[in-house]
C-alpha atoms as a PDB file:
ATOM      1  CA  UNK A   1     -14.848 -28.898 -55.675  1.00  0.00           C
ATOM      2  CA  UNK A   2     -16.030 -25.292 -56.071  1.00  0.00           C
ATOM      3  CA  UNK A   3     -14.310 -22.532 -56.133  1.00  0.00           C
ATOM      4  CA  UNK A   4     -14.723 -21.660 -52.068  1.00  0.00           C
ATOM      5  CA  UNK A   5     -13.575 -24.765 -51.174  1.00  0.00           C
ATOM      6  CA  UNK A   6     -10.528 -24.594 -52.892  1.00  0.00           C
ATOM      7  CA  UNK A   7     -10.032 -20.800 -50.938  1.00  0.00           C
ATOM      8  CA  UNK A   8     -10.442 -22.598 -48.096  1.00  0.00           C
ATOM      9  CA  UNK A   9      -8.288 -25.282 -48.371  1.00  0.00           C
ATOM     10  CA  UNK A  10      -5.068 -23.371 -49.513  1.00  0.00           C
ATOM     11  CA  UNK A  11      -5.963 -21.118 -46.951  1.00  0.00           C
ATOM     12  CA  UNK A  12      -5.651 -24.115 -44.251  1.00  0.00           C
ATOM     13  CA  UNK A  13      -2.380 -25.334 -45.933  1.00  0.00           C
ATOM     14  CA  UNK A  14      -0.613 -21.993 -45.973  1.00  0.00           C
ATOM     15  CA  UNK A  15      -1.766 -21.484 -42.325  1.00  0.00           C
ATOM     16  CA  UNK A  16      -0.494 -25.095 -41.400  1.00  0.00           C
ATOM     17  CA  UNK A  17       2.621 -24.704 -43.299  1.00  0.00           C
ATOM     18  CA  UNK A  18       3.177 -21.137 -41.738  1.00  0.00           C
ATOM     19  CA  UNK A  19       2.886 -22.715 -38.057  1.00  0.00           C
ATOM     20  CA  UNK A  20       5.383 -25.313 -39.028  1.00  0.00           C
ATOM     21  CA  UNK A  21       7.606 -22.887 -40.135  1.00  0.00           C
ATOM     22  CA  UNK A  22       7.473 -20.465 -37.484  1.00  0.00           C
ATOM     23  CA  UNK A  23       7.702 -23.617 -34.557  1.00  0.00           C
ATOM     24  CA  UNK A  24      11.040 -24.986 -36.007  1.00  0.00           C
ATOM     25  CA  UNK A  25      12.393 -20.786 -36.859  1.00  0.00           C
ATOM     26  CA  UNK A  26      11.909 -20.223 -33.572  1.00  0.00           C
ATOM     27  CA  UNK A  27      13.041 -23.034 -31.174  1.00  0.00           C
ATOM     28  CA  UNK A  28      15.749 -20.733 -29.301  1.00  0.00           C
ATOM     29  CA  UNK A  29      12.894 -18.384 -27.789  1.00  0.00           C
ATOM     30  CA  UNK A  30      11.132 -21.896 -26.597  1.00  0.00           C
ATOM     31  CA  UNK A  31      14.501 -22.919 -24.710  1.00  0.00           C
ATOM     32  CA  UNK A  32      15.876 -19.690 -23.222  1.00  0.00           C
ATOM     33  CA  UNK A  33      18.130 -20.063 -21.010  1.00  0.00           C
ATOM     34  CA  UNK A  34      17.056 -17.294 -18.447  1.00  0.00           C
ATOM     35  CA  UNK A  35      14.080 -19.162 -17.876  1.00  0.00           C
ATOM     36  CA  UNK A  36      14.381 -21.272 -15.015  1.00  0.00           C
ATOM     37  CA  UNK A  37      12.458 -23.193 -13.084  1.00  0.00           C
ATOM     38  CA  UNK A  38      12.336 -22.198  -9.289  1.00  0.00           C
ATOM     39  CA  UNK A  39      12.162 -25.548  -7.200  1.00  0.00           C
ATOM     40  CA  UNK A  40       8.902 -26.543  -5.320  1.00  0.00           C
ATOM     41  CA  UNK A  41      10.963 -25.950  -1.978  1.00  0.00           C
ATOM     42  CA  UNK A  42      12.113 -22.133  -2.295  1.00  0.00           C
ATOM     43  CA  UNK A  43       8.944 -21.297  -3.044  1.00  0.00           C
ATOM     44  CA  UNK A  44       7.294 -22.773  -0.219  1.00  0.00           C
ATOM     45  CA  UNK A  45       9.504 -21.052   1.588  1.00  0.00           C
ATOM     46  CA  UNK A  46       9.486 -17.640   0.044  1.00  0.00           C
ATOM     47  CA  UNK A  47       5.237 -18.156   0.678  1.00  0.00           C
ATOM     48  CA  UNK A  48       6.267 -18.561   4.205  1.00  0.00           C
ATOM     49  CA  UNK A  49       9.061 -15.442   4.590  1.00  0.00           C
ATOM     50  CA  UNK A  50       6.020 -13.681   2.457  1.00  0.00           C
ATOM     51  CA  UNK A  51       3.321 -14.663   5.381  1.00  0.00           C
ATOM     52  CA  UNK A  52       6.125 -13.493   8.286  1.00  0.00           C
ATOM     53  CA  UNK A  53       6.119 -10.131   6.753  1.00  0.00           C
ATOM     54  CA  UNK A  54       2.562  -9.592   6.335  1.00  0.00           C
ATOM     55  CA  UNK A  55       1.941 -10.719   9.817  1.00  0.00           C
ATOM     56  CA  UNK A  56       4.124  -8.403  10.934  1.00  0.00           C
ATOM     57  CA  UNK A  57       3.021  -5.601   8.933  1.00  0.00           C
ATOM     58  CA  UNK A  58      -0.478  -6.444  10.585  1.00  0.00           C
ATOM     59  CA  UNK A  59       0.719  -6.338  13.741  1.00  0.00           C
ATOM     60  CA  UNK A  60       2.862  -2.911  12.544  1.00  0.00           C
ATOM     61  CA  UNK A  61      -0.845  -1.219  11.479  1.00  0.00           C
ATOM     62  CA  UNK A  62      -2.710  -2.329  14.764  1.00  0.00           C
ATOM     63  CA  UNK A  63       0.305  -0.714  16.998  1.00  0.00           C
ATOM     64  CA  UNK A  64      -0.138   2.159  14.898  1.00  0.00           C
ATOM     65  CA  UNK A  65      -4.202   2.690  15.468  1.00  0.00           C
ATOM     66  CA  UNK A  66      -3.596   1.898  18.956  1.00  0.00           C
ATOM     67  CA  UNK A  67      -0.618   4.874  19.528  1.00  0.00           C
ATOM     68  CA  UNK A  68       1.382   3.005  21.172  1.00  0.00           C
ATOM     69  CA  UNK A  69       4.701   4.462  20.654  1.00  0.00           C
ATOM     70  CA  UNK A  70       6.564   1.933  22.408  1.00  0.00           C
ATOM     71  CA  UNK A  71       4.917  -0.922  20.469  1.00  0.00           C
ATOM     72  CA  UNK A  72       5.077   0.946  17.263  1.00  0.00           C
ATOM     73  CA  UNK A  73       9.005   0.977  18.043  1.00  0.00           C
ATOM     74  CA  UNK A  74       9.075  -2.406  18.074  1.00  0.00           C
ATOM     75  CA  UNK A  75       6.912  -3.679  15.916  1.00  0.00           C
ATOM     76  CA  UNK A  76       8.950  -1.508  13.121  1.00  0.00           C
ATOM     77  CA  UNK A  77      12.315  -2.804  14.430  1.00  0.00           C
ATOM     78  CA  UNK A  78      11.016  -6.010  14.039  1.00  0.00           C
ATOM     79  CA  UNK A  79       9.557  -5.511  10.604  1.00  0.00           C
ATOM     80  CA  UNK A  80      12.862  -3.662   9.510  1.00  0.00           C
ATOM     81  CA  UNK A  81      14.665  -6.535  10.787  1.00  0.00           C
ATOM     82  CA  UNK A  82      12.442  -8.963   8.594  1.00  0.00           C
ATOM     83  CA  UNK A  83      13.224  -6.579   5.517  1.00  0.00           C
ATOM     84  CA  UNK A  84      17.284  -6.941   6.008  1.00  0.00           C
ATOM     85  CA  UNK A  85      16.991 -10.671   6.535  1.00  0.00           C
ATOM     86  CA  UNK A  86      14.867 -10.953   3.482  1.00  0.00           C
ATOM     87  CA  UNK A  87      17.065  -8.211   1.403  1.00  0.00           C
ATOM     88  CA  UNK A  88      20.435 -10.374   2.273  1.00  0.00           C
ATOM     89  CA  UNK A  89      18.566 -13.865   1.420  1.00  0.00           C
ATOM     90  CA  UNK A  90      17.482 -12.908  -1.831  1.00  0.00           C
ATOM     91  CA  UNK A  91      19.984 -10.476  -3.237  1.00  0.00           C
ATOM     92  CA  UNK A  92      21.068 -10.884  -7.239  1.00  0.00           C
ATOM     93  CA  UNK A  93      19.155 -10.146  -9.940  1.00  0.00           C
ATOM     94  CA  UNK A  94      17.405 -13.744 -10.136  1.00  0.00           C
ATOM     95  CA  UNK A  95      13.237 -14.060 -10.495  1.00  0.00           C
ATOM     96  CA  UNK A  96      13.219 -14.274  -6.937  1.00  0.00           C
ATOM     97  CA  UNK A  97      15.242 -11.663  -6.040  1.00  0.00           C
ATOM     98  CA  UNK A  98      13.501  -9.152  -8.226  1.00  0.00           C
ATOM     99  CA  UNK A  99      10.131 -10.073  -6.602  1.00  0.00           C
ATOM    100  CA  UNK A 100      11.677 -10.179  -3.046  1.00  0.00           C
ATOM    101  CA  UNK A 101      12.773  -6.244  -3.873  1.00  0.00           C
ATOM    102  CA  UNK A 102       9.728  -5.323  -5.133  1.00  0.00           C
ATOM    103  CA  UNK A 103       7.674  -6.814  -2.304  1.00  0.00           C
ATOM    104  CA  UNK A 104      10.053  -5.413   0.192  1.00  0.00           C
ATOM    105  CA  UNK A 105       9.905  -2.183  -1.250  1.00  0.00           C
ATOM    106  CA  UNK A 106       6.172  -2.173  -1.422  1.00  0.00           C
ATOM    107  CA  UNK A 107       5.749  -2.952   2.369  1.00  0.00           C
ATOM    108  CA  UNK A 108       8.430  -0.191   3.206  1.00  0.00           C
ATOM    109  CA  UNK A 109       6.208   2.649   0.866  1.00  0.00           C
ATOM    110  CA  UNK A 110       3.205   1.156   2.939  1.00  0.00           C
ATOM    111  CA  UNK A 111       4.519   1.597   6.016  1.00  0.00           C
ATOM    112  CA  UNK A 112       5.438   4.929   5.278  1.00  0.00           C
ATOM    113  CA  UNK A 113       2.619   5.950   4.248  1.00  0.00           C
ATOM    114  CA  UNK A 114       0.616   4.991   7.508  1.00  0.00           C
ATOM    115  CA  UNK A 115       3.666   7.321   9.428  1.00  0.00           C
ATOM    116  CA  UNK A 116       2.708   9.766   7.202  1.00  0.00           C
ATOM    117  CA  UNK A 117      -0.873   9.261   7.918  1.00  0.00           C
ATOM    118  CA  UNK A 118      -0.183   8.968  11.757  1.00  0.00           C
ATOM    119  CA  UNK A 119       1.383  11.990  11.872  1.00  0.00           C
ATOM    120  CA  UNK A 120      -1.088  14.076  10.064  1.00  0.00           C
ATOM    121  CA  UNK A 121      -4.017  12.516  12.013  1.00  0.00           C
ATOM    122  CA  UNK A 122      -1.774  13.659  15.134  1.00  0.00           C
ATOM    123  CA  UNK A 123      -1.153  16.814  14.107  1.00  0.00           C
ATOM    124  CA  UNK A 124      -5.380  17.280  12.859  1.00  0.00           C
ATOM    125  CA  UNK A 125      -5.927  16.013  16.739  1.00  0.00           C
ATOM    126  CA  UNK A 126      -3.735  19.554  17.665  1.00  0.00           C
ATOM    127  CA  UNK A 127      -5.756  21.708  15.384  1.00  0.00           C
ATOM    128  CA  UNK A 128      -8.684  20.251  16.882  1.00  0.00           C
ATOM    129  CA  UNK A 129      -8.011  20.694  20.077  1.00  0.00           C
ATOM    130  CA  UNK A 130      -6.742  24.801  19.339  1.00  0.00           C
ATOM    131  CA  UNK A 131     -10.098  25.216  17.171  1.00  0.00           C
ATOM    132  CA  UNK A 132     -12.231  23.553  20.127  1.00  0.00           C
ATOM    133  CA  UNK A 133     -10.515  26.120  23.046  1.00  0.00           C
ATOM    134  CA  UNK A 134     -11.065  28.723  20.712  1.00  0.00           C
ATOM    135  CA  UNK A 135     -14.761  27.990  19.902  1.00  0.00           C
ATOM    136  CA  UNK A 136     -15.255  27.544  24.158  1.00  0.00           C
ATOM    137  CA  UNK A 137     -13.437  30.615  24.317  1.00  0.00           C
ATOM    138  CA  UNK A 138     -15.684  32.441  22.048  1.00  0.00           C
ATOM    139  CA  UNK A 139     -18.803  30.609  23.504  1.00  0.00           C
ATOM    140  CA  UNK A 140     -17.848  32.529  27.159  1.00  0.00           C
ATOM    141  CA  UNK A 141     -17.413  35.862  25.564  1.00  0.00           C
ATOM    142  CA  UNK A 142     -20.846  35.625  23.520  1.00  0.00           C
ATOM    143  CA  UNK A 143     -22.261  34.784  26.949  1.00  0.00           C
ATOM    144  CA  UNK A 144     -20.466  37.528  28.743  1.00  0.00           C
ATOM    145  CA  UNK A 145     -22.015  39.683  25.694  1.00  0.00           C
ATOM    146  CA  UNK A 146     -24.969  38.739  26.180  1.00  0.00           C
ATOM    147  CA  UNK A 147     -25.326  39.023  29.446  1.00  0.00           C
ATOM    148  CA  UNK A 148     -24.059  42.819  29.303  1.00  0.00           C
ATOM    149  CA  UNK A 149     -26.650  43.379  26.293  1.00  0.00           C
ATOM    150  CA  UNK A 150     -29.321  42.288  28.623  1.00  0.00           C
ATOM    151  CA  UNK A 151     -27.828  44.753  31.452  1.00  0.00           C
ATOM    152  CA  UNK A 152     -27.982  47.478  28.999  1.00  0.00           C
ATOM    153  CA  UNK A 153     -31.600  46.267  28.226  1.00  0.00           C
ATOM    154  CA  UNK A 154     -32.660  46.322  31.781  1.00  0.00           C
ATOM    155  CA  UNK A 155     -30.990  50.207  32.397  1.00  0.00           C
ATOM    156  CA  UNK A 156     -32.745  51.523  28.794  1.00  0.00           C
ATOM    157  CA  UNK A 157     -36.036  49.894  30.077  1.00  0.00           C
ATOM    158  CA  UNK A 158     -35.867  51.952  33.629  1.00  0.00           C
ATOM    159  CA  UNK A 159     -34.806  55.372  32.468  1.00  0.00           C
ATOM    160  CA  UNK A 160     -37.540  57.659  31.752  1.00  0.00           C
END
């Protein structure tokens, strides 16, 4: 065998030998404890309390474009409702539970943030409305202007 071959060869032993080594130092990380496995059926059935809330958050946005204060009311009581039912089921500080919070919590910044938007689209509808009286305004006194400039016009052209 050449010299090479004889690299490569230790090379493969040392690496096999160092993957034995490390598999049987290491069989506590392979076999925690905090890893467990979440049955078939809850998760089904956190996939279905995860469907509920994003129909209702749907529902939540399309009261929301349509203004409807009385259906925004109650399509965030509802969705607030879903939240509490969902915070109580899942409480603890197991896999599910952490991902139930941070779902929860996600939806609630969401639907925050499209109050926040409402409010600011309401309150852009306000300025609009101010900045279109004022341009109408401003329209009937340029028209009044003019109409006096062409007066003036009119008297300058007739006096001698």
């Amino acid at each position: 065998m050449s010299r090479s071959q004889w690299y490569i060869l230790i090379n493969v032993a040392l690496l096999l030998f160092g993957s034995i080594a490390f598999y049987y130092a290491t069989p506590k990380f392979r076999k925690s404890n905090q890893t467990k496995l979440i049955s078939q059926e809850k998760e089904s059935e956190f996939r279905k309390e995860v469907i509920i809330l994003d129909s209702l958050y749907k529902q939540h946005v399309e009261a929301l474009a349509t203004n409807d204060q009385i259906a925004i009311a109650s399509t965030d009581a509802v969705l607030e409702r879903q939240f509490a039912l969902m915070k109580k089921e899942y409480a603890g500080q197991t896999s599910p539970a952490l991902l139930a919070s941070k779902l929860i919590r996600n939806y609630q910044v969401r639907v925050l943030l499209n109050k926040h938007l409402l409010s600011k689209r309401s309150e852009q509808a306000g300025e609009m409305k101010r900045v279109s009286t004022l341009v109408s305004k401003l329209e009937e006194q340029n028209a009044e202007l003019k109409s006096q400039n062409q007066m003036i016009k009119q008297v300058l052209l007739g006096l001698p």
